[in-house]
Protein backbone atom coordinates (compact mmCIF):
# COMPACT_ATOMS: atom_id res chain seq x y z
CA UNK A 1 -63.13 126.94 -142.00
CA UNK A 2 -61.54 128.74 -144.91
CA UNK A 3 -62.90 131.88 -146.41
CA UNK A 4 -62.66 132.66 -150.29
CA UNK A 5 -62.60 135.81 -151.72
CA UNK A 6 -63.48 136.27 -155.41
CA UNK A 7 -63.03 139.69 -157.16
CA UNK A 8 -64.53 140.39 -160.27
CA UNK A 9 -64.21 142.99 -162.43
CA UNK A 10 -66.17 145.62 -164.62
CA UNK A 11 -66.13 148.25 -166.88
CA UNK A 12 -69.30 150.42 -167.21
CA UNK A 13 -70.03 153.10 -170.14
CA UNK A 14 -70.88 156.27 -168.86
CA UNK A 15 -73.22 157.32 -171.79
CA UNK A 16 -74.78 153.96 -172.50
CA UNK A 17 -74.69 152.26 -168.57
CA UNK A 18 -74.12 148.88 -170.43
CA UNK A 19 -71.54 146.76 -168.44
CA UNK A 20 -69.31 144.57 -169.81
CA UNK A 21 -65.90 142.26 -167.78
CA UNK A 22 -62.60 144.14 -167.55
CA UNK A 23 -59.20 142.02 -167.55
CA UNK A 24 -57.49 142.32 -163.53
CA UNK A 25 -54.55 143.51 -164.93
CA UNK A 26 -54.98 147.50 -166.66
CA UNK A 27 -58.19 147.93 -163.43
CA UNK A 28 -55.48 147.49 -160.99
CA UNK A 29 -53.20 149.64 -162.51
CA UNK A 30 -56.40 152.20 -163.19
CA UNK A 31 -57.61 151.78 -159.35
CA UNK A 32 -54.37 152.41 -158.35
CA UNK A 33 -54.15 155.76 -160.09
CA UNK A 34 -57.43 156.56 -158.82
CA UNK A 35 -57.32 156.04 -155.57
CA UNK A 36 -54.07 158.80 -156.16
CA UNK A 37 -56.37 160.97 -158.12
CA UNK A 38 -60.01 160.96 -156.61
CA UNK A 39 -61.17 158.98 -159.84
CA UNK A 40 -61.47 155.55 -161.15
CA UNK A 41 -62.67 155.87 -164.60
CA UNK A 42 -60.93 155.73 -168.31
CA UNK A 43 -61.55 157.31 -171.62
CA UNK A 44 -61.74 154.78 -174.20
CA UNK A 45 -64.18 153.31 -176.51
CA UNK A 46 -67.78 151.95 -175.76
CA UNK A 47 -68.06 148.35 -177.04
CA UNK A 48 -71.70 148.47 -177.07
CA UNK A 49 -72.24 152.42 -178.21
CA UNK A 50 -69.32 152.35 -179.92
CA UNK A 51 -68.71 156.15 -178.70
CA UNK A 52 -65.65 157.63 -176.58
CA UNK A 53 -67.17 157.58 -173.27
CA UNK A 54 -65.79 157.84 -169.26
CA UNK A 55 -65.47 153.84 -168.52
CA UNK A 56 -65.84 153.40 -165.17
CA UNK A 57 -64.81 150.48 -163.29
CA UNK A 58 -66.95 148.28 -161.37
CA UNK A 59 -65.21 146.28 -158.63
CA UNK A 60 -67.30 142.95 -156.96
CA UNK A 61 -65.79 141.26 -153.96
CA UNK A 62 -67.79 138.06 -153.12
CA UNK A 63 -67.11 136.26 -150.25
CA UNK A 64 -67.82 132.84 -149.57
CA UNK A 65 -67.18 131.06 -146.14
CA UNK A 66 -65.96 126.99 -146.54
């Protein structure tokens, strides 16, 4: 038996609670700093609210055994 791991990834508005997929890349490199800092969250733009909000990140490991 094998077991498979999937991770996905996503980014959550903090004003508007809409989630939406992040890219594996910029969450690592944001996880990573948070883990060093206490917390995993960004300030960018809201897609949806279209508002400068705390993004935070929303990580999904799904394991599935073969």
């Amino acid at each position: 038996m094998s077991k498979e791991e999937r991770i996905k990834l996503f980014r959550i508005c903090s004003s508007c609670s809409k989630e939406f997929e992040a890219t594996i890349e910029p969450v690592l490199v944001e996880a990573t700093r948070g883990l060093l800092t206490g917390s995993i969250s960004t300030f960018q733009d809201c897609p949806f609210c279209k508002e400068r909000n705390d993004i935070w990140i929303r990580i999904v490991i799904e394991e599935n055994v073969e």
